[in-house]
PDB file of N, CA and C in Angstrom:
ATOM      1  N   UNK A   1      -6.841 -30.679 -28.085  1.00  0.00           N
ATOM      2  CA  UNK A   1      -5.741 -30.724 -27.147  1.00  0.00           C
ATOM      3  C   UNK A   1      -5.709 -29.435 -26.306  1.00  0.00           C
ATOM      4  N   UNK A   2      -5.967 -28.238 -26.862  1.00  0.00           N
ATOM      5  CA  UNK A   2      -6.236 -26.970 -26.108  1.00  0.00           C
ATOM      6  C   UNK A   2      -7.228 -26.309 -25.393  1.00  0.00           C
ATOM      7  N   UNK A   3      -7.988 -27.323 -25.529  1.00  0.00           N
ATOM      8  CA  UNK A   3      -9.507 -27.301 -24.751  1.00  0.00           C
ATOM      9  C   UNK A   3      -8.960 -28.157 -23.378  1.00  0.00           C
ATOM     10  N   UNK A   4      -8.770 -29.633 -23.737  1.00  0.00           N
ATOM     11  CA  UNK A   4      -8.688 -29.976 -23.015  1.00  0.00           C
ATOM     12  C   UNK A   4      -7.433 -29.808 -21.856  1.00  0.00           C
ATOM     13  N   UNK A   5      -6.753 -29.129 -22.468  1.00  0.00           N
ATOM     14  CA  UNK A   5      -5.659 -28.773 -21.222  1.00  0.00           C
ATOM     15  C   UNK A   5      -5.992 -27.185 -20.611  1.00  0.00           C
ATOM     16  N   UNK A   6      -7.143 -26.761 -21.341  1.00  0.00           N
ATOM     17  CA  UNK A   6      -7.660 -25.012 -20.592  1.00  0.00           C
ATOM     18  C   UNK A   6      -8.635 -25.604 -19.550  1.00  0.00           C
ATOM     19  N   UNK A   7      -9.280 -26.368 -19.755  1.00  0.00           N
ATOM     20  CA  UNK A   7      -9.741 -27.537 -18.641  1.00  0.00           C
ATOM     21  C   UNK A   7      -9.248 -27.932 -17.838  1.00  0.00           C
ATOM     22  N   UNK A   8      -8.257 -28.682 -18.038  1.00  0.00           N
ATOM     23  CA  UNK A   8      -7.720 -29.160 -16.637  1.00  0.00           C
ATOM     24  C   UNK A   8      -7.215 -28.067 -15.497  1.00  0.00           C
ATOM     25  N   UNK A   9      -6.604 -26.823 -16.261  1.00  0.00           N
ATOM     26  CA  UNK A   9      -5.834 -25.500 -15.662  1.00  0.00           C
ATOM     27  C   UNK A   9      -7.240 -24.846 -15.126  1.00  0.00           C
ATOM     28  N   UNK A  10      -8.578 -24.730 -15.755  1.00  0.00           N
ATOM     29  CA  UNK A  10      -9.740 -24.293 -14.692  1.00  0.00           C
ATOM     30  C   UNK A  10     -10.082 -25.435 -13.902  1.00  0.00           C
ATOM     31  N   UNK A  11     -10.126 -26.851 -13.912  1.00  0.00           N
ATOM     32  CA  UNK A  11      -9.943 -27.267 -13.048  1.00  0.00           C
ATOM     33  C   UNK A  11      -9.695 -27.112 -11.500  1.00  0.00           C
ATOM     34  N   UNK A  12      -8.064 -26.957 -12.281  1.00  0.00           N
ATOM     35  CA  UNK A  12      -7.032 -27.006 -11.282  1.00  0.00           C
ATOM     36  C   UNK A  12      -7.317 -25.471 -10.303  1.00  0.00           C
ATOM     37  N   UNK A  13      -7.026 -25.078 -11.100  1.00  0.00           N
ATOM     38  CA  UNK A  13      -7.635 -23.433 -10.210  1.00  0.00           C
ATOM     39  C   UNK A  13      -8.830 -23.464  -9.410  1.00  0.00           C
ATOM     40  N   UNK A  14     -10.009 -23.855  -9.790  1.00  0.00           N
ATOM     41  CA  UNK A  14     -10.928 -23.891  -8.913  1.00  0.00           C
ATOM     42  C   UNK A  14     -10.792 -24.323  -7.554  1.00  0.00           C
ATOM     43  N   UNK A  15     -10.196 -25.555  -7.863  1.00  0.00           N
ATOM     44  CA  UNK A  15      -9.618 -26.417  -6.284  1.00  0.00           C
ATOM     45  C   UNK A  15      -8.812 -25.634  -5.789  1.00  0.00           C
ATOM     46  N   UNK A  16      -7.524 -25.016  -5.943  1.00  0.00           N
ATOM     47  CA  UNK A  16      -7.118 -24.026  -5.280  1.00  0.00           C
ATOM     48  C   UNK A  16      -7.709 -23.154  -4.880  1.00  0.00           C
ATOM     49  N   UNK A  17      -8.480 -22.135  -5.195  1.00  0.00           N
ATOM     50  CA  UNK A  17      -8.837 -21.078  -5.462  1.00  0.00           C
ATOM     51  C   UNK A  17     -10.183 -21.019  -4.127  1.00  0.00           C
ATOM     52  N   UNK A  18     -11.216 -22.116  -4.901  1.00  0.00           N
ATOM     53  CA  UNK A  18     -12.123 -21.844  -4.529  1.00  0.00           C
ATOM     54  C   UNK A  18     -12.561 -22.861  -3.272  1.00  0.00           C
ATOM     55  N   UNK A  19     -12.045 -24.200  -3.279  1.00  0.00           N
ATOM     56  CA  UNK A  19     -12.195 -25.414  -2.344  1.00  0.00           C
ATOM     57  C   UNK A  19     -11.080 -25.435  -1.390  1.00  0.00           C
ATOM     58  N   UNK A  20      -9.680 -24.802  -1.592  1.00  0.00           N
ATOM     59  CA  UNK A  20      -8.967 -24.835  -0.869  1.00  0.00           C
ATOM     60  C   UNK A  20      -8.317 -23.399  -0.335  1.00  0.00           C
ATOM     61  N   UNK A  21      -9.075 -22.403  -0.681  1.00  0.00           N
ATOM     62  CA  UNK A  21      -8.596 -21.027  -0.303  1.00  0.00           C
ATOM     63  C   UNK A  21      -8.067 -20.785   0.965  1.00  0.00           C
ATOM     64  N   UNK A  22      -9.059 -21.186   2.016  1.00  0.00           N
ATOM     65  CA  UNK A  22      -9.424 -20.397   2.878  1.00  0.00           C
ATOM     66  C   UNK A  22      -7.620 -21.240   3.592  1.00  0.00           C
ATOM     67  N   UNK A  23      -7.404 -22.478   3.330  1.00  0.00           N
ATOM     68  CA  UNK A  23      -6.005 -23.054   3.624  1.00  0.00           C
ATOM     69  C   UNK A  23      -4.649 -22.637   3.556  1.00  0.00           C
ATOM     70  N   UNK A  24      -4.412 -21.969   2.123  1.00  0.00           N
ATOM     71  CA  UNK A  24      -3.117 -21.434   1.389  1.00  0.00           C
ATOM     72  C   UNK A  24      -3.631 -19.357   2.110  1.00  0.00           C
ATOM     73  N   UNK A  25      -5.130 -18.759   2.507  1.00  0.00           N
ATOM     74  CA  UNK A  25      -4.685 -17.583   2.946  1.00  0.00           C
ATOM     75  C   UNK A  25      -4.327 -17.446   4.618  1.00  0.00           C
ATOM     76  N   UNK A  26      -4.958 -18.335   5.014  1.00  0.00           N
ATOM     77  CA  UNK A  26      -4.201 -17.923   7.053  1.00  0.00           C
ATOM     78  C   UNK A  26      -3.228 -17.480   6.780  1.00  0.00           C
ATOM     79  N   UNK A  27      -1.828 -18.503   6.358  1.00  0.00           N
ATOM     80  CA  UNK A  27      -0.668 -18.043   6.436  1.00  0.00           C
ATOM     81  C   UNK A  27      -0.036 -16.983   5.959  1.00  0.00           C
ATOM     82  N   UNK A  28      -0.667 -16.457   4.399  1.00  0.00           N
ATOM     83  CA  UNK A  28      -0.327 -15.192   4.273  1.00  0.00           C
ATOM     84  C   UNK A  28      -0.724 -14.247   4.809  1.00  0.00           C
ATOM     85  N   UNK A  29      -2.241 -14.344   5.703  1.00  0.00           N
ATOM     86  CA  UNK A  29      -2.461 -13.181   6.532  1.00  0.00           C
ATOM     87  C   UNK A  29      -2.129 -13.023   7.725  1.00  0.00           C
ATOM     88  N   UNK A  30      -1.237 -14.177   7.961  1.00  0.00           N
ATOM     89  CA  UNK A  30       0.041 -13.415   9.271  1.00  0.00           C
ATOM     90  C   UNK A  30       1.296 -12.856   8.994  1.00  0.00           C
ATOM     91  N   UNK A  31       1.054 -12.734   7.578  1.00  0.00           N
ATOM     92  CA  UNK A  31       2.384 -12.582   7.404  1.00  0.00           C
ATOM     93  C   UNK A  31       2.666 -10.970   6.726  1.00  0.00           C
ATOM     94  N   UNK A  32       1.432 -10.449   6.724  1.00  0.00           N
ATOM     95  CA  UNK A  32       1.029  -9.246   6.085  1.00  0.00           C
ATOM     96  C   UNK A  32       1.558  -8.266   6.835  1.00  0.00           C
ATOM     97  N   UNK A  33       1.125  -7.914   8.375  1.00  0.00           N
ATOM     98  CA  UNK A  33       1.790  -6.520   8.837  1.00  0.00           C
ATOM     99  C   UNK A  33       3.610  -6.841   9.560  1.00  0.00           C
ATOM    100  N   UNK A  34       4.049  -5.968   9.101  1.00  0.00           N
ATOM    101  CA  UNK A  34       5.404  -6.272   9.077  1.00  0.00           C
ATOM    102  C   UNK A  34       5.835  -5.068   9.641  1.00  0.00           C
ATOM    103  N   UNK A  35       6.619  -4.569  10.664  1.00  0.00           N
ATOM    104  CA  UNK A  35       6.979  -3.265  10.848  1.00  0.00           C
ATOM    105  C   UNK A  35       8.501  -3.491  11.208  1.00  0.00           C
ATOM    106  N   UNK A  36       9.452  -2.727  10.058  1.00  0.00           N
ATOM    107  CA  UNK A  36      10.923  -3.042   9.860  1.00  0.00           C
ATOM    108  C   UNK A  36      11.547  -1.839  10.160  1.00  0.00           C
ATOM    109  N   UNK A  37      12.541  -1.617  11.644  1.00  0.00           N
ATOM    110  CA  UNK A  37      13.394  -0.486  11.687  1.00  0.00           C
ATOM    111  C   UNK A  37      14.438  -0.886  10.904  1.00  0.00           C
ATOM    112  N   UNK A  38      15.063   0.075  10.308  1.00  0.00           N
ATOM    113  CA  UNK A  38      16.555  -0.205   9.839  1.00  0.00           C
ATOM    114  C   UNK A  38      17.016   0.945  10.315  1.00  0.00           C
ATOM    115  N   UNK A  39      18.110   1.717  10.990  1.00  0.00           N
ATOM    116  CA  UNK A  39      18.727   2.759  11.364  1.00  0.00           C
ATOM    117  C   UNK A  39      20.042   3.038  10.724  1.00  0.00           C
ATOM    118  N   UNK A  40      19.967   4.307  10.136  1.00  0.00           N
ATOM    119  CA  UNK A  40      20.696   4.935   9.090  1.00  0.00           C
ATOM    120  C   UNK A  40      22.246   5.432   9.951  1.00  0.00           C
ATOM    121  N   UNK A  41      23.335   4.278   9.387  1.00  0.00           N
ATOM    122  CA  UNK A  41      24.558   3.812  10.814  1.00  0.00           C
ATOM    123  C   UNK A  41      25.476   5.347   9.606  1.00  0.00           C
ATOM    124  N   UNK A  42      24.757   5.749   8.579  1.00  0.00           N
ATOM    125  CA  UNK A  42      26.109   7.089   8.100  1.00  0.00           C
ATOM    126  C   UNK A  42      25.611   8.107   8.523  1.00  0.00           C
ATOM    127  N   UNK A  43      26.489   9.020   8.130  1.00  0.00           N
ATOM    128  CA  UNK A  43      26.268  10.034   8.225  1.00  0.00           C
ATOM    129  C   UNK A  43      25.798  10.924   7.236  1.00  0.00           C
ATOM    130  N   UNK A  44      25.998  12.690   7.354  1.00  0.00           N
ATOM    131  CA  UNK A  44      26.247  13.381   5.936  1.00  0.00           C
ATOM    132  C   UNK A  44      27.057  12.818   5.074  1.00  0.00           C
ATOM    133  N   UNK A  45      26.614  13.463   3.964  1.00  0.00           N
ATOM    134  CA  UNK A  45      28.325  13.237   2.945  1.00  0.00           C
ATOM    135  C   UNK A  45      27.512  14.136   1.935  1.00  0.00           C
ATOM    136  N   UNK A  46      29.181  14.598   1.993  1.00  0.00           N
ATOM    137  CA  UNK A  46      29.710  15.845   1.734  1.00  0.00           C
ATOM    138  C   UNK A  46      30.568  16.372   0.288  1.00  0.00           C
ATOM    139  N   UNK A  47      30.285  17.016  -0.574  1.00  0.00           N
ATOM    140  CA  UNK A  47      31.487  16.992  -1.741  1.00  0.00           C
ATOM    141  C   UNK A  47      32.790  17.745  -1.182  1.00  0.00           C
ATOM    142  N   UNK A  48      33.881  17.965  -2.263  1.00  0.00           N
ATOM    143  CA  UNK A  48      35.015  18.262  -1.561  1.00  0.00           C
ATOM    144  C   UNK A  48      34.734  20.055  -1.193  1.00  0.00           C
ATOM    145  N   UNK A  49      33.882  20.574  -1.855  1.00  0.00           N
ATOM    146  CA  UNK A  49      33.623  22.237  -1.459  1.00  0.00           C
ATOM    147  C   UNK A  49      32.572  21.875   0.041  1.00  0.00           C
ATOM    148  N   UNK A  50      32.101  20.781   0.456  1.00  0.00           N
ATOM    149  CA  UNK A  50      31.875  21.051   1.700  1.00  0.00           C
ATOM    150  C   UNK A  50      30.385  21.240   1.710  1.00  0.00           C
ATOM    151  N   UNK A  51      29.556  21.040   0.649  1.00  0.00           N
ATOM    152  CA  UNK A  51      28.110  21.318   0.685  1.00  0.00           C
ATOM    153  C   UNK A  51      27.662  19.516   0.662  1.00  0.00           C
ATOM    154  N   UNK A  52      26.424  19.747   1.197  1.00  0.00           N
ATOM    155  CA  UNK A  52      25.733  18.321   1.143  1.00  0.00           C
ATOM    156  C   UNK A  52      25.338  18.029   0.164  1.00  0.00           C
ATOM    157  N   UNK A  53      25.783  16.436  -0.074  1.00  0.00           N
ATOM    158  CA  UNK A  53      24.702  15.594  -1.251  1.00  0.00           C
ATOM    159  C   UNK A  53      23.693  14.794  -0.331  1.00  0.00           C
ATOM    160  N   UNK A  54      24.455  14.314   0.772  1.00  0.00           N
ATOM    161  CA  UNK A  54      23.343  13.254   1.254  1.00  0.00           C
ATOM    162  C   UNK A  54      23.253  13.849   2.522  1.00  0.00           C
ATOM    163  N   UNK A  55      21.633  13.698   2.959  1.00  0.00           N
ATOM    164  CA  UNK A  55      21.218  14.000   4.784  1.00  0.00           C
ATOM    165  C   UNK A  55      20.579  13.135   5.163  1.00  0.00           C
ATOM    166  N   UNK A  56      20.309  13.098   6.376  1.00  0.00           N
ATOM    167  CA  UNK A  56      19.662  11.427   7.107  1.00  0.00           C
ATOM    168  C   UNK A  56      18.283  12.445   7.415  1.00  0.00           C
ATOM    169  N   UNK A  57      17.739  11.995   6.775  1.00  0.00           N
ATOM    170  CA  UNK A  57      16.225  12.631   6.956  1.00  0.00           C
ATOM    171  C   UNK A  57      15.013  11.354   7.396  1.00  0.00           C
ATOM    172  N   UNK A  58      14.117  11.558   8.356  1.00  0.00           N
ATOM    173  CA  UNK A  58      13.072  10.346   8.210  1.00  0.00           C
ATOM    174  C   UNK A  58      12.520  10.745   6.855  1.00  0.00           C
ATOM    175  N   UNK A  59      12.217   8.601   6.476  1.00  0.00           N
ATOM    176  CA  UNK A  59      11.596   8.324   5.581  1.00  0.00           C
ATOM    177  C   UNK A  59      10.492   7.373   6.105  1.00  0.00           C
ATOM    178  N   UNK A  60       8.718   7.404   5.864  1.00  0.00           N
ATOM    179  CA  UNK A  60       8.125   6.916   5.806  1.00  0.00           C
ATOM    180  C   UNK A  60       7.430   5.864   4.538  1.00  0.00           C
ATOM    181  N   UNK A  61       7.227   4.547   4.404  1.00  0.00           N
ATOM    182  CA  UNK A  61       6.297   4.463   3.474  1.00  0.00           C
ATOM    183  C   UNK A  61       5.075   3.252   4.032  1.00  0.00           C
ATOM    184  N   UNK A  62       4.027   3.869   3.618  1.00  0.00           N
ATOM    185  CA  UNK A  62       2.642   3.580   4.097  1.00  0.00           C
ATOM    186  C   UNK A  62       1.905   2.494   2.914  1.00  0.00           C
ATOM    187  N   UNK A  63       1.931   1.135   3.172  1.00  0.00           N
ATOM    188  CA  UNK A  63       0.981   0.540   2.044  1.00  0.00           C
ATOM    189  C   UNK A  63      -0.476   0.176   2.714  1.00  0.00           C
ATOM    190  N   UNK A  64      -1.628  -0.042   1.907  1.00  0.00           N
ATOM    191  CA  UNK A  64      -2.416   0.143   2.693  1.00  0.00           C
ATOM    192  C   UNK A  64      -3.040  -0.876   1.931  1.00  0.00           C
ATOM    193  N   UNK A  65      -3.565  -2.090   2.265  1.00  0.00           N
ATOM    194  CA  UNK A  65      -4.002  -3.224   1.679  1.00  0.00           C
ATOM    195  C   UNK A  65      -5.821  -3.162   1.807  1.00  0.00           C
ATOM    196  N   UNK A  66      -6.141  -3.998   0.784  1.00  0.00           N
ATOM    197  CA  UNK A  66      -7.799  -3.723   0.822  1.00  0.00           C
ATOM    198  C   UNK A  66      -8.254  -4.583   2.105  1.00  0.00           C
ATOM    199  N   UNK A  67      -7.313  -5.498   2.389  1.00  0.00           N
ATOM    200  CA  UNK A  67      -7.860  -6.291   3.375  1.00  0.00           C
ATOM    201  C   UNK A  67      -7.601  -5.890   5.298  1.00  0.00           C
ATOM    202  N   UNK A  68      -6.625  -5.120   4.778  1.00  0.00           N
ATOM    203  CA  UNK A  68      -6.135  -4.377   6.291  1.00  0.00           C
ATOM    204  C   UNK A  68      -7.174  -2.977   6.531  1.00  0.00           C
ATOM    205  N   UNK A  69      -7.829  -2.681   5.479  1.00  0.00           N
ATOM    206  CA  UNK A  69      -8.669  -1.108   5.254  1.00  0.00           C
ATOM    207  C   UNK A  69      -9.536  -1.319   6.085  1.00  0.00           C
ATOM    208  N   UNK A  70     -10.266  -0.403   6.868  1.00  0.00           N
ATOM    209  CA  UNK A  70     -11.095  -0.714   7.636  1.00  0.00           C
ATOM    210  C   UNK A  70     -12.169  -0.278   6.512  1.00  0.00           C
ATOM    211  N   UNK A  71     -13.486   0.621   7.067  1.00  0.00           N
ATOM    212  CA  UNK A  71     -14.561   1.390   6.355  1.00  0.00           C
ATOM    213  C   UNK A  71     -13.477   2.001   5.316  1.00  0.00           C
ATOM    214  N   UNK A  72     -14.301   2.704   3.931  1.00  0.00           N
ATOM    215  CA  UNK A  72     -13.948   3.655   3.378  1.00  0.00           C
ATOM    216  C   UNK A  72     -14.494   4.946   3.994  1.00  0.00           C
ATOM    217  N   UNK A  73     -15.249   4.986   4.422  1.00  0.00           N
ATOM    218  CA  UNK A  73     -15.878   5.903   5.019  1.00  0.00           C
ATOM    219  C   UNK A  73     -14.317   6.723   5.960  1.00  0.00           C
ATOM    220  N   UNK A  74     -14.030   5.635   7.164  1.00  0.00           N
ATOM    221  CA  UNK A  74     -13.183   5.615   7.816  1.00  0.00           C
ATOM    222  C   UNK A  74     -11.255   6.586   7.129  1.00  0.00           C
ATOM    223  N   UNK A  75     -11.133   6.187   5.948  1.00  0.00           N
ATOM    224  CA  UNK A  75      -9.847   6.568   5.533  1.00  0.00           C
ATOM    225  C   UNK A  75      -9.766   7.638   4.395  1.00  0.00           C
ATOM    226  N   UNK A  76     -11.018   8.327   4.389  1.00  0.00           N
ATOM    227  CA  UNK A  76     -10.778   9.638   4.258  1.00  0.00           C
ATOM    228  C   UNK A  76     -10.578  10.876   4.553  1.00  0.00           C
TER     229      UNK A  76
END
């Protein structure tokens, strides 16, 4: 019974995977670069002696996918 259902699940995977790939990735590879402003609407804030806890500082974050990478050569 556990053979035959690790079978059907490689099966099943193969057809996804390998016969129907190239179908299920287009759409995720438009959907990959994403560039999101959000603009920081507070301000400081302040404790009651008047020193800062919070500042609006830029924040960057950089993901860098194997498929977006150009050369390695290139991103060092």
């Amino acid at each position: 019974m556990v053979v035959c259902a690790l079978l059907v699940l490689t099966v099943r995977l193969y057809q996804l995977q390998i016969l129907r790939g190239d179908e299920y990735s287009a759409p995720v590879g438009e959907q990959l670069p994403q560039v999101l402003f959000v603009p920081a609407d507070r301000g400081m804030i302040k404790d009651r002696q008047a020193r800062i806890l919070v500042d609006n500082r830029p924040s960057f974050d950089v993901f860098l996918t194997p498929r977006s990478a150009r050369a390695r050569s290139a991103t060092r």
